[in-house]
C-alpha atoms as a PDB file:
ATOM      1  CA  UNK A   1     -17.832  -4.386  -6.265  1.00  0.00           C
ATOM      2  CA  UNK A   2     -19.040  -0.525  -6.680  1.00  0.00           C
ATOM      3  CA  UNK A   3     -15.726   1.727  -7.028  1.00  0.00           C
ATOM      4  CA  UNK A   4     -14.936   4.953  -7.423  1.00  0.00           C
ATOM      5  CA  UNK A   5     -13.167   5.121 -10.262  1.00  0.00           C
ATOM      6  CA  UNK A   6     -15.006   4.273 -13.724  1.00  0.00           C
ATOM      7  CA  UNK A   7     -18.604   2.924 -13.220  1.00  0.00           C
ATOM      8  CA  UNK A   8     -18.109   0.847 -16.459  1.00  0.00           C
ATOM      9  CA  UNK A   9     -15.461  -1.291 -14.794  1.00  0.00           C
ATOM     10  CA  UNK A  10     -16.257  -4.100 -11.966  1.00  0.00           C
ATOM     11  CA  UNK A  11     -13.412  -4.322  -9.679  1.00  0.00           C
ATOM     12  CA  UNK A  12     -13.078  -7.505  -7.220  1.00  0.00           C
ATOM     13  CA  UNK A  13     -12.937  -6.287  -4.205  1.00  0.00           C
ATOM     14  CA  UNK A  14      -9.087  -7.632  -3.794  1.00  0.00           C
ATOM     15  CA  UNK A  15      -8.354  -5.792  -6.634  1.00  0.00           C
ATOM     16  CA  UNK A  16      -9.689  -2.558  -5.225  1.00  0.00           C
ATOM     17  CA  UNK A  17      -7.949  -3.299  -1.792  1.00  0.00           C
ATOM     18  CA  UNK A  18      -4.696  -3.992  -3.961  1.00  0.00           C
ATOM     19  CA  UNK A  19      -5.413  -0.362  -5.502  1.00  0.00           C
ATOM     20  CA  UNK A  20      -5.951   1.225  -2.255  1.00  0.00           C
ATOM     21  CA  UNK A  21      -3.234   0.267  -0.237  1.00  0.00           C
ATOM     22  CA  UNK A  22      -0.469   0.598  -3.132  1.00  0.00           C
ATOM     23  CA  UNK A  23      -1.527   4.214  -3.937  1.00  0.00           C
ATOM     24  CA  UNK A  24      -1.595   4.794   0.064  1.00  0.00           C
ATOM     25  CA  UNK A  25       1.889   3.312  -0.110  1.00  0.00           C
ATOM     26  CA  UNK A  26       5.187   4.478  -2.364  1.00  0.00           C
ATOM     27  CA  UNK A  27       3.651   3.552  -6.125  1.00  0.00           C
ATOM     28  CA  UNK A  28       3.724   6.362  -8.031  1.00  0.00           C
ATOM     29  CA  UNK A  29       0.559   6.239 -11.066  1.00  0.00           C
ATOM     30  CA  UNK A  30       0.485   8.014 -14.387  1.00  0.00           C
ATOM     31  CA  UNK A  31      -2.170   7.740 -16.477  1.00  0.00           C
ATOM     32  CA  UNK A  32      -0.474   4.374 -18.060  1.00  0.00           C
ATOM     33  CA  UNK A  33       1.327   3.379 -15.475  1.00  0.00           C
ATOM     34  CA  UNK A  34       2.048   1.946 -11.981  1.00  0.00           C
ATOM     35  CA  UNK A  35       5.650   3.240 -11.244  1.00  0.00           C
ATOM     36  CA  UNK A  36       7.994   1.695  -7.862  1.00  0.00           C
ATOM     37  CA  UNK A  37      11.721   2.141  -6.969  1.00  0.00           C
ATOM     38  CA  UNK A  38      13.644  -0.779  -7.484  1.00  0.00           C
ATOM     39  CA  UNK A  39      13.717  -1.454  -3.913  1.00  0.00           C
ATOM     40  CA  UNK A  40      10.230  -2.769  -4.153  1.00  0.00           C
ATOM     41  CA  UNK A  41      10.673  -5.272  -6.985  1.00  0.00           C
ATOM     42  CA  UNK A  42       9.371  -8.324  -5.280  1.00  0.00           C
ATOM     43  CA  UNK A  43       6.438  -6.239  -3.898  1.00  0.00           C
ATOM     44  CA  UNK A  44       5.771  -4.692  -7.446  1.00  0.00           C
ATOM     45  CA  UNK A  45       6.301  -8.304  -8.737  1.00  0.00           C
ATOM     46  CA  UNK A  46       3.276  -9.008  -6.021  1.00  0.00           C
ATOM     47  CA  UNK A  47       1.223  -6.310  -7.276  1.00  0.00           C
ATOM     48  CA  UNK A  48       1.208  -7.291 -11.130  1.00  0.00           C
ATOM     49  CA  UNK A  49       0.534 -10.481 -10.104  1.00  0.00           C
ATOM     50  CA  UNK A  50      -2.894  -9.499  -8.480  1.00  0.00           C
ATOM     51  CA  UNK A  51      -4.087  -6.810 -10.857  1.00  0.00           C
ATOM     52  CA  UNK A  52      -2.455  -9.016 -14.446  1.00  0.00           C
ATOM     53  CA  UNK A  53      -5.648  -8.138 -16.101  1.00  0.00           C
ATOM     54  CA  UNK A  54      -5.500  -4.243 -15.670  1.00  0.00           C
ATOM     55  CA  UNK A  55      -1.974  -3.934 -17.261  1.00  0.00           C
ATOM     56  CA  UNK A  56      -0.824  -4.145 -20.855  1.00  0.00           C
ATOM     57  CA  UNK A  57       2.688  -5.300 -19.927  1.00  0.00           C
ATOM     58  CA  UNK A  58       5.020  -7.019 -17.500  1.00  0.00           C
ATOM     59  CA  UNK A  59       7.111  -4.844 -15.118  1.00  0.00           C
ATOM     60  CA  UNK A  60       9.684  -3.274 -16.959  1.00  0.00           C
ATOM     61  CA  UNK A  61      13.518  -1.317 -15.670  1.00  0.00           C
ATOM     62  CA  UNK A  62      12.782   2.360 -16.871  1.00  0.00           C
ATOM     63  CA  UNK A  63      15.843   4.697 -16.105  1.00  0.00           C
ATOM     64  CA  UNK A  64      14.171   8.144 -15.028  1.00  0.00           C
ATOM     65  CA  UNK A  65      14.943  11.490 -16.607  1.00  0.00           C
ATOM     66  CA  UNK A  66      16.416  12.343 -13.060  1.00  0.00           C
ATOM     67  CA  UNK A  67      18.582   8.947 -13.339  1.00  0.00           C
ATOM     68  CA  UNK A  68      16.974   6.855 -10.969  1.00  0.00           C
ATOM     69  CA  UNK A  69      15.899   3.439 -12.493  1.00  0.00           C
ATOM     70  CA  UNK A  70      12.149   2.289 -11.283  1.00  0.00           C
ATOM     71  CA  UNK A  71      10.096  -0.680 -12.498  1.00  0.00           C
ATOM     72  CA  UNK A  72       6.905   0.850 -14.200  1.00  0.00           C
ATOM     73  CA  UNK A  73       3.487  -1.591 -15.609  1.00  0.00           C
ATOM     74  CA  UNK A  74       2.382   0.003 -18.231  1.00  0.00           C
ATOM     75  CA  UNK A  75      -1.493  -0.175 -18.914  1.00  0.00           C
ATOM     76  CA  UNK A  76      -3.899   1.661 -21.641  1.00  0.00           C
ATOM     77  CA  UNK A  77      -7.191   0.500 -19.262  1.00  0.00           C
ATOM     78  CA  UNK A  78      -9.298   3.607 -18.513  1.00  0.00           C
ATOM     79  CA  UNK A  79      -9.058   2.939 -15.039  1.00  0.00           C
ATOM     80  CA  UNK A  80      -5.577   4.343 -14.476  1.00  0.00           C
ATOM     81  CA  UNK A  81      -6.389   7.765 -15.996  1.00  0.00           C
ATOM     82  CA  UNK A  82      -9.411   8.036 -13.550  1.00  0.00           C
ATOM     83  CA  UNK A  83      -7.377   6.708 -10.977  1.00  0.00           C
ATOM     84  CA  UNK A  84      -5.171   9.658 -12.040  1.00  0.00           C
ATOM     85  CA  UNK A  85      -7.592  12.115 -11.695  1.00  0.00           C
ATOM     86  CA  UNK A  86      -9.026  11.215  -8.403  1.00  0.00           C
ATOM     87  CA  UNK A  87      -5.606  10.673  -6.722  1.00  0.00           C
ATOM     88  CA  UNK A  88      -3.789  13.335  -8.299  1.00  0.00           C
ATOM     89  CA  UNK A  89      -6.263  15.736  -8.437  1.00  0.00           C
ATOM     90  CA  UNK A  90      -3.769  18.978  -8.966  1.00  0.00           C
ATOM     91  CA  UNK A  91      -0.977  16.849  -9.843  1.00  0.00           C
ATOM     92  CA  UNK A  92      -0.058  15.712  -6.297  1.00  0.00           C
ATOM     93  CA  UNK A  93      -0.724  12.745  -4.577  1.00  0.00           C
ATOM     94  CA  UNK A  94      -4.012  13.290  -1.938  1.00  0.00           C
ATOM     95  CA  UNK A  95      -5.838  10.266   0.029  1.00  0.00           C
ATOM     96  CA  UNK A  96      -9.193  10.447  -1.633  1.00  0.00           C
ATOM     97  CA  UNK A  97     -12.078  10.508   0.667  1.00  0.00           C
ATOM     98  CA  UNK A  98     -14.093   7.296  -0.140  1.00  0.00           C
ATOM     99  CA  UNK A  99     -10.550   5.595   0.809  1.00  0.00           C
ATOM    100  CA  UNK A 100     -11.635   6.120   4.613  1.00  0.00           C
ATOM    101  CA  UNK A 101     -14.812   4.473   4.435  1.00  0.00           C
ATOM    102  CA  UNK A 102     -13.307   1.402   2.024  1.00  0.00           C
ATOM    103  CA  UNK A 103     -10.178   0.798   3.508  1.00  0.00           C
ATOM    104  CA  UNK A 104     -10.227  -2.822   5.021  1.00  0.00           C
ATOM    105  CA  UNK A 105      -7.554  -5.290   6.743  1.00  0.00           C
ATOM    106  CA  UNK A 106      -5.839  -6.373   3.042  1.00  0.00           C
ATOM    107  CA  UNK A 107      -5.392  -2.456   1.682  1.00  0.00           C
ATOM    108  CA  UNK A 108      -3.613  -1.589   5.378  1.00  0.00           C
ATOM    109  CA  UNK A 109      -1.097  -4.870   4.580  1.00  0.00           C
ATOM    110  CA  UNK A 110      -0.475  -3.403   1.271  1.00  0.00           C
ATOM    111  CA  UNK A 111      -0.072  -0.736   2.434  1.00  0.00           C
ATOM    112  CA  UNK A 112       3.014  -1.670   5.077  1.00  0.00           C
ATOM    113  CA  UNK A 113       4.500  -4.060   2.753  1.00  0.00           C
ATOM    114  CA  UNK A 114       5.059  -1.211   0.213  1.00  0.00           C
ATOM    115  CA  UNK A 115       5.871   1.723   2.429  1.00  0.00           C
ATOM    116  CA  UNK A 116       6.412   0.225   6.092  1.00  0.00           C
ATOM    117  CA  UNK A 117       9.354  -1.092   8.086  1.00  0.00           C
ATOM    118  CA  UNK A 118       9.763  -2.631  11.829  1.00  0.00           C
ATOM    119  CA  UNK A 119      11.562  -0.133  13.932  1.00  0.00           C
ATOM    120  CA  UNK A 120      15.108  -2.091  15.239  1.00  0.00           C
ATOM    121  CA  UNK A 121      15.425  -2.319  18.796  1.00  0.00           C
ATOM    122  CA  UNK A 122      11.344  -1.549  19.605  1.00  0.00           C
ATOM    123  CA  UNK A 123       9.906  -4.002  17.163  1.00  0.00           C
ATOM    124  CA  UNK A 124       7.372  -1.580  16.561  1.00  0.00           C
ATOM    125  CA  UNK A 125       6.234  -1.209  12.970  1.00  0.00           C
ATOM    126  CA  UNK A 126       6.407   2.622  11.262  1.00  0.00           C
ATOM    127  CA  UNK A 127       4.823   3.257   7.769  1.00  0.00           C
ATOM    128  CA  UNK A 128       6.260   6.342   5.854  1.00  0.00           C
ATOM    129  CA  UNK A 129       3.127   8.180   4.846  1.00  0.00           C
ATOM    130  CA  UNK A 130       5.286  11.329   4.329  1.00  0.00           C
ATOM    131  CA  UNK A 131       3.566  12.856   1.259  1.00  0.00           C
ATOM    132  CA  UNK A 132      -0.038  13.301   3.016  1.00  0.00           C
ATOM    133  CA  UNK A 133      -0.907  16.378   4.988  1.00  0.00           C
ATOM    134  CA  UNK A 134      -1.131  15.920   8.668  1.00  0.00           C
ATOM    135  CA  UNK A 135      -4.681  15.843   8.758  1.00  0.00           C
ATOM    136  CA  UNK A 136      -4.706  12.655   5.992  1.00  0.00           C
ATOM    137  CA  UNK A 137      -2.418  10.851   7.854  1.00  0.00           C
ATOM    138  CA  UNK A 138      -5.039  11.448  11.681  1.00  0.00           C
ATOM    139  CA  UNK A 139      -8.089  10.556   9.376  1.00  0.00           C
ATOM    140  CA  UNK A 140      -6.078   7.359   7.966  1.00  0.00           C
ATOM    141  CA  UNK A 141      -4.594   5.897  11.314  1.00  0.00           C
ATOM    142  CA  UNK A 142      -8.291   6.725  12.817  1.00  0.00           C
ATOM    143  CA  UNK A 143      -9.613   5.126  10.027  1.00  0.00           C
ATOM    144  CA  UNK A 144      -6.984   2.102  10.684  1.00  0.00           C
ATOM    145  CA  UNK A 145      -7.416   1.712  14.168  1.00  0.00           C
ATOM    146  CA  UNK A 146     -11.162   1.180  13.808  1.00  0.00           C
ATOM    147  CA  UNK A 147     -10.280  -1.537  11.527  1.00  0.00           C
ATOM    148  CA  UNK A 148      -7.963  -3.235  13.732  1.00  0.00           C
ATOM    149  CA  UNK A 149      -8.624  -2.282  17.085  1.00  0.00           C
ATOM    150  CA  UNK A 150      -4.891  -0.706  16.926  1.00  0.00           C
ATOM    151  CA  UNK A 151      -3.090   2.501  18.872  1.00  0.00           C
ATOM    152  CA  UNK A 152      -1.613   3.742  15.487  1.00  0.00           C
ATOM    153  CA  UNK A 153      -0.527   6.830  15.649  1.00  0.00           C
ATOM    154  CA  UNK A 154       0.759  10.260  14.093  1.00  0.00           C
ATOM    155  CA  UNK A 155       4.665  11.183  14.695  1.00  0.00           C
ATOM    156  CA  UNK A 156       6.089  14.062  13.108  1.00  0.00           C
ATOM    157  CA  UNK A 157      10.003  14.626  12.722  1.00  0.00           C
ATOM    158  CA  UNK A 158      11.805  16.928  10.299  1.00  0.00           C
ATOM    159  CA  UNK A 159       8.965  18.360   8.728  1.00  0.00           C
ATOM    160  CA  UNK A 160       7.788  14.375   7.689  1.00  0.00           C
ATOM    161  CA  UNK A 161       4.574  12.677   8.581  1.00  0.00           C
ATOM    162  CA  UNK A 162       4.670   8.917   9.589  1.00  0.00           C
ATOM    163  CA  UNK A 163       2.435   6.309  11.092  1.00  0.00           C
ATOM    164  CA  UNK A 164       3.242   4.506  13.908  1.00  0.00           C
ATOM    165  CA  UNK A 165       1.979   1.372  15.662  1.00  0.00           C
ATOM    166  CA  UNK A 166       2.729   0.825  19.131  1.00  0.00           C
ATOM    167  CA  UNK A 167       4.905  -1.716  20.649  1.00  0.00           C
ATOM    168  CA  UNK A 168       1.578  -3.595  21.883  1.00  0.00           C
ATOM    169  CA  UNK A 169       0.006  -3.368  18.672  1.00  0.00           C
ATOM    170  CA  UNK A 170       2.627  -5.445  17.047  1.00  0.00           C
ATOM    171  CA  UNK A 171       1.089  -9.099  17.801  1.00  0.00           C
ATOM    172  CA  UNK A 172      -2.966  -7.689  16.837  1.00  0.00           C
ATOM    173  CA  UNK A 173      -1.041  -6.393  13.240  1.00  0.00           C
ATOM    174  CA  UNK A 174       0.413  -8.988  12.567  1.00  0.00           C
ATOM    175  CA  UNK A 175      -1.596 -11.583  13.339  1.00  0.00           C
ATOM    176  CA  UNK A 176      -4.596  -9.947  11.551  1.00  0.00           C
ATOM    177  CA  UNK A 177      -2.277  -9.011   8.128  1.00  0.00           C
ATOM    178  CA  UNK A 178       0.004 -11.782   7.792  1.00  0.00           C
ATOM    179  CA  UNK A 179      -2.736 -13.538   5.683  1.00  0.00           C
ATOM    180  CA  UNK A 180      -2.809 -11.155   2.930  1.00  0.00           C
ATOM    181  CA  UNK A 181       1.094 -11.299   2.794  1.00  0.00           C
ATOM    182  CA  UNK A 182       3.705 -12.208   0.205  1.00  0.00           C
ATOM    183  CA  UNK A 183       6.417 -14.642   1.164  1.00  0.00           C
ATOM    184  CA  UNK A 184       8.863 -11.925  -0.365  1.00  0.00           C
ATOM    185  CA  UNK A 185       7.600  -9.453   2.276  1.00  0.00           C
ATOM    186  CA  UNK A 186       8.459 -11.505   4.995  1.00  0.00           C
ATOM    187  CA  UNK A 187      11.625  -9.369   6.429  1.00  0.00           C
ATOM    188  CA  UNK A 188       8.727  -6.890   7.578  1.00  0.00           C
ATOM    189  CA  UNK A 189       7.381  -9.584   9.915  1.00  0.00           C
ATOM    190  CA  UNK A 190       8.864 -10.196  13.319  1.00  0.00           C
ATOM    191  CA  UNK A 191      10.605 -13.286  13.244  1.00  0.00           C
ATOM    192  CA  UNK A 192       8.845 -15.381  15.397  1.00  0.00           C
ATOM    193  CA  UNK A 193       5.221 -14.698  13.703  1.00  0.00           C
ATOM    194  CA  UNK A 194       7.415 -15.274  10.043  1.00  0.00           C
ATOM    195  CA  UNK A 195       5.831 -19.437  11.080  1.00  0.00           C
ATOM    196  CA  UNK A 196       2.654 -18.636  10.948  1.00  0.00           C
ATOM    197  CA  UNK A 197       2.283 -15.841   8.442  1.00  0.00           C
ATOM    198  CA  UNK A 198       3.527 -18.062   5.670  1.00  0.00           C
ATOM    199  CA  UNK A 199       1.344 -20.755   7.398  1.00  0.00           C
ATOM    200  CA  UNK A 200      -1.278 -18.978   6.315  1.00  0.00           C
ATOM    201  CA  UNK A 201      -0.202 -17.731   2.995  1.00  0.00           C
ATOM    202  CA  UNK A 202      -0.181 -21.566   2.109  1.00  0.00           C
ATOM    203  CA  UNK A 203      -3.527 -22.212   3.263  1.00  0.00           C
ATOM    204  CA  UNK A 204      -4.915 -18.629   1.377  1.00  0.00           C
END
C-alpha cells in the first residue's frame, strides 16, 4: 500500500484507512502521539488495537496542562511526525488532499464512530467535522457520497461545520459500515440494524 506519509514505511491498507478516518475524526496527533478525550476510550481502545505495531505503548490517562484528562499512545515511529507535518501543516488540523482520492467505506466508519452521533427523534446520523473550513467539509461529504451513493450534506449553525446524512441515507450507511464496526460502538447504530452489524463483526 503506497501512502503519503514516509515512503520507507508499507502501510496495510486497513491501517491507512484506520489513519484516515481517526485524523478526520476527534484524535488529536503530536509527533509521538495519538491523543482522545476520555469519552472515546473504547474507540481509542479500538484504534490501538488495529495500528499495535505503530505505537511504543498502551493507551495511557494523561491529565492536560488545561486539566482535562485524555488517553494518549505514545509512539517514536517516524510516521507520526510526517503524519504531523502533513496534517498539521501550520500547526492546525487541515484534511490533506490525497485524503479525497483514498478515502474508502472503512476510513468514513472510523470516522463516525470517533466523531459522529444519531440525531434523537430523526434517526439521522450527524458527524462533527467542526474544525475543517467549509470548503473541506463540501469536498469530504462529495467525496463520501461518491463512496456510498449517500445525500450527506453540509449544515452550518453557530459558526460550526457538521456533516449530515439524511433520514433516507440511514439504512445505505449503515448497512455498508456496520462491517468495519466495533461492538463498543454499537450505541451509534440504530437499534434494529445493532443484529446484524455485530452479525457481521463476528463473521469479519
Amino acid at each position: 500500500m503506497k501512502n503519503m506519509y514516509d515512503t520507507s514505511i508499507k502501510l496495510t491498507n486497513e491501517e491507512n484507512q484506520v489513519i484516515i478516518g481517526t485524523l478526520l475524526g476527534d484524535a488529536h496527533l503530536s509527533k509521538r502521539f495519538f491523543q482522545f478525550t476520555q469519552k472515546n476510550k473504547a474507540y481509542c481502545l479500538f484504534v490501538y488495537t488495529m495500528l499495535t505495531r505503530l505505537f511504543t505503548t498502551t493507551p495511557k490517562n494523561v491529565l492536560t496542562n488545561y486539566g482535562t484528562e485524555v488517553l494518549r499512545i505514545r509512539s517514536y515511529h517516524p510516521l507520526f511526525k510526517r503524519l504531523r507535518d502533513v496534517w498539521y501543516p501550520n500547526g492546525k488540523k487541515i484534511i490533506p488532499t490525497y485524503v479525497y482520492k483514498q478515502l474508502d467505506k472503512q476510513a468514513i466508519a472510523h470516522l463516525i464512530m470517533d466523531d459522529g452521533c444519531l440525531r434523537k427523534g430523526s434517526n439521522t446520523v450527524v458527524v462533527a467535522t467542526c474544525s475543517f473550513t467549509l470548503r473541506e467539509n463540501i469536498m469530504l461529504s462529495n467525496a463520501i457520497n461518491k463512496i456510498l451513493g449517500t445525500e450527506c450534506r453540509v449544515d452550518q449553525s453557530n459558526g460550526y461545520n457538521r456533516l449530515r446524512f439524511l433520514r433516507g441515507d440511514t439504512r445505505i450507511l449503515l448497512d455498508a459500515l456496520s462491517i468495519y464496526f466495533s461492538k463498543s460502538m454499537m450505541y451509534k447504530l440504530r437499534k434494529e440494524f445493532i443484529i446484524t452489524a455485530e452479525r457481521r463483526c463476528t463473521e469479519k
